[in-house]
Protein backbone atom coordinates (compact mmCIF):
# COMPACT_ATOMS: atom_id res chain seq x y z
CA UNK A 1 89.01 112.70 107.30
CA UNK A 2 90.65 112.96 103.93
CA UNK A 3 93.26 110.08 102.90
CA UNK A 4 96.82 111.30 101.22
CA UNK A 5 96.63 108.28 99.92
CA UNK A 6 93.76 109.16 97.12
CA UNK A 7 94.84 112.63 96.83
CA UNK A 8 95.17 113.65 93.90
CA UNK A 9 98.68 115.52 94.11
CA UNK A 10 100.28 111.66 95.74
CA UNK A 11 98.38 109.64 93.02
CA UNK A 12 99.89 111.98 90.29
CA UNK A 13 103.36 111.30 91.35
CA UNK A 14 103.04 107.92 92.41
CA UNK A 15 101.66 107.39 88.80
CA UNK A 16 104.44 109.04 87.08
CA UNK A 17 106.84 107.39 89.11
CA UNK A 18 105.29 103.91 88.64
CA UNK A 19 105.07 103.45 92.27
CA UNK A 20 102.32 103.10 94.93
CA UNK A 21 100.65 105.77 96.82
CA UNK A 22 101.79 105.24 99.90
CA UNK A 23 105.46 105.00 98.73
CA UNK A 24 105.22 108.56 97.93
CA UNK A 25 103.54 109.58 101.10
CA UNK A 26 107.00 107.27 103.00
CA UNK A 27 109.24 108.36 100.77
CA UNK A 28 107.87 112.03 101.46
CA UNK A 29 108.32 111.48 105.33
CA UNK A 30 111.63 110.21 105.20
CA UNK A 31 113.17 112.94 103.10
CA UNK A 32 111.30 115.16 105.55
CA UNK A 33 112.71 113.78 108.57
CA UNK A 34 108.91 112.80 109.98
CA UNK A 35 106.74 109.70 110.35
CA UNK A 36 104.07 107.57 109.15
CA UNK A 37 101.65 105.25 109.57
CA UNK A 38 100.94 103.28 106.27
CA UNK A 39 97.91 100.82 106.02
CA UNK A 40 99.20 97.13 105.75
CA UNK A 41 97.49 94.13 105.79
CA UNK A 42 99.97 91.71 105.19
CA UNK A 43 104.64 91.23 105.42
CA UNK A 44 104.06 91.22 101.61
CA UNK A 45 102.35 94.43 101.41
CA UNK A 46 104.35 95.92 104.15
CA UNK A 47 107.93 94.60 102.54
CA UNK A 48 106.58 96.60 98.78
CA UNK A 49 105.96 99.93 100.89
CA UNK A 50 109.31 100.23 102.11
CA UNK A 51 110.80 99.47 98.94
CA UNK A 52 111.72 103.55 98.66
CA UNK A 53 115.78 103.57 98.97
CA UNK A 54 116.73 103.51 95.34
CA UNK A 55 114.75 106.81 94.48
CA UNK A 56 113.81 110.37 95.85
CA UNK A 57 111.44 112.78 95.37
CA UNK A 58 112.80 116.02 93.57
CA UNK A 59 112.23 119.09 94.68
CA UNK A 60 109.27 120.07 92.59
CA UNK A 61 107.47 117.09 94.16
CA UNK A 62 109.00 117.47 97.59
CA UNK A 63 107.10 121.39 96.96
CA UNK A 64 103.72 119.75 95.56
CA UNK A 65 103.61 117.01 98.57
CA UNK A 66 103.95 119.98 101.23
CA UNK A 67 101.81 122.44 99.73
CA UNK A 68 98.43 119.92 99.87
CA UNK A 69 95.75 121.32 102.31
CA UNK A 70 95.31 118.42 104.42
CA UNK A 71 98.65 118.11 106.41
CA UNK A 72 97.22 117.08 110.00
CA UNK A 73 97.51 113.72 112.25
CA UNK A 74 94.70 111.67 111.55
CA UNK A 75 95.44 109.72 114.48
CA UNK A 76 95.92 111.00 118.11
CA UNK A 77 97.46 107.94 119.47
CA UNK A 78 95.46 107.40 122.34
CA UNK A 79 95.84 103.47 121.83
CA UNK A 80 98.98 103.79 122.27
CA UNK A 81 98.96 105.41 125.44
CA UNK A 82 98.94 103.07 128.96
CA UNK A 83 100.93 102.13 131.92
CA UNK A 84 101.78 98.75 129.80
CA UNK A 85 102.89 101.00 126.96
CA UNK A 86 106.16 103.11 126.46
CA UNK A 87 104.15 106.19 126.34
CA UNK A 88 102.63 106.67 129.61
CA UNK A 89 101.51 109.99 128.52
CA UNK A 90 100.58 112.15 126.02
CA UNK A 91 103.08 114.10 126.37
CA UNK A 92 105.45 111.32 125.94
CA UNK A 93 104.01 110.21 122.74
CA UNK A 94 103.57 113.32 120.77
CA UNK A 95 105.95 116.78 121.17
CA UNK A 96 103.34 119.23 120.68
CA UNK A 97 99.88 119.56 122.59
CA UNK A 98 96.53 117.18 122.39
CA UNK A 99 94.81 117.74 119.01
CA UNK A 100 91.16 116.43 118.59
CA UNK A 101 91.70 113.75 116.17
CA UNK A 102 89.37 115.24 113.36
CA UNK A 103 90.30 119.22 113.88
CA UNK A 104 91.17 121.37 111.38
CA UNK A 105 95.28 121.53 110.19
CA UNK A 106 96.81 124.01 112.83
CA UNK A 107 98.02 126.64 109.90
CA UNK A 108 102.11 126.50 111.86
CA UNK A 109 101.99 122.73 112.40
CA UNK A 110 105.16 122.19 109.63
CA UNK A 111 105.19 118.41 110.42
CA UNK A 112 102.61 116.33 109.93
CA UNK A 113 102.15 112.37 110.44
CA UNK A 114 99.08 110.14 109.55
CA UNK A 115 97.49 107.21 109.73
């Protein structure tokens, strides 16, 4: 599946912004009220992600970031899922129903999260 992290609407803005990719794509969430997954593979790298406090996306951006065509979990969890885990269910994990992992964006699906 496509990354939002190469896209080329995220990589514009991160550029112009002097940030990283996936700082937009956080940022994004949080002033949308959702969640993310960002690739990590260290503290260090995970400590620069969250470094998004001290700025916001305007409202151009905020438009440009919601308007890319691939807006669709990449991810569907099932890891996370287990008697051991907090989500003994699907249900309990995610509040809308079981999407193959590599379908196509569900056109009403307004909140996206990824991988």
């Amino acid at each position: 599946p496509p990354c939002l992290l190469v896209d080329d609407t995220v990589q514009s803005i991160a550029e112009r912004r002097d940030v990283m990719p996936e700082q937009v794509v956080l940022r994004w969430a949080l002033q949308r009220g959702t969640s993310t997954l960002i690739p990590a593979a260290c503290v260090a790298d995970i400590i620069s992600v969250f470094d998004v406090f001290a700025w916001s996306l305007g409202k151009e951006e905020m438009e440009r970031l919601s308007s890319m065509q691939y807006q669709r979990r990449h991810s569907a969890g099932r890891h996370l899922i287990g008697r051991a885990s907090s989500f003994p269910s699907y249900e309990h994990l995610w509040d809308e129903p079981p999407l193959d992992t590599f379908a196509a964006p569900i056109p009403d699906l307004k909140i996206p999260t990824f991988q």
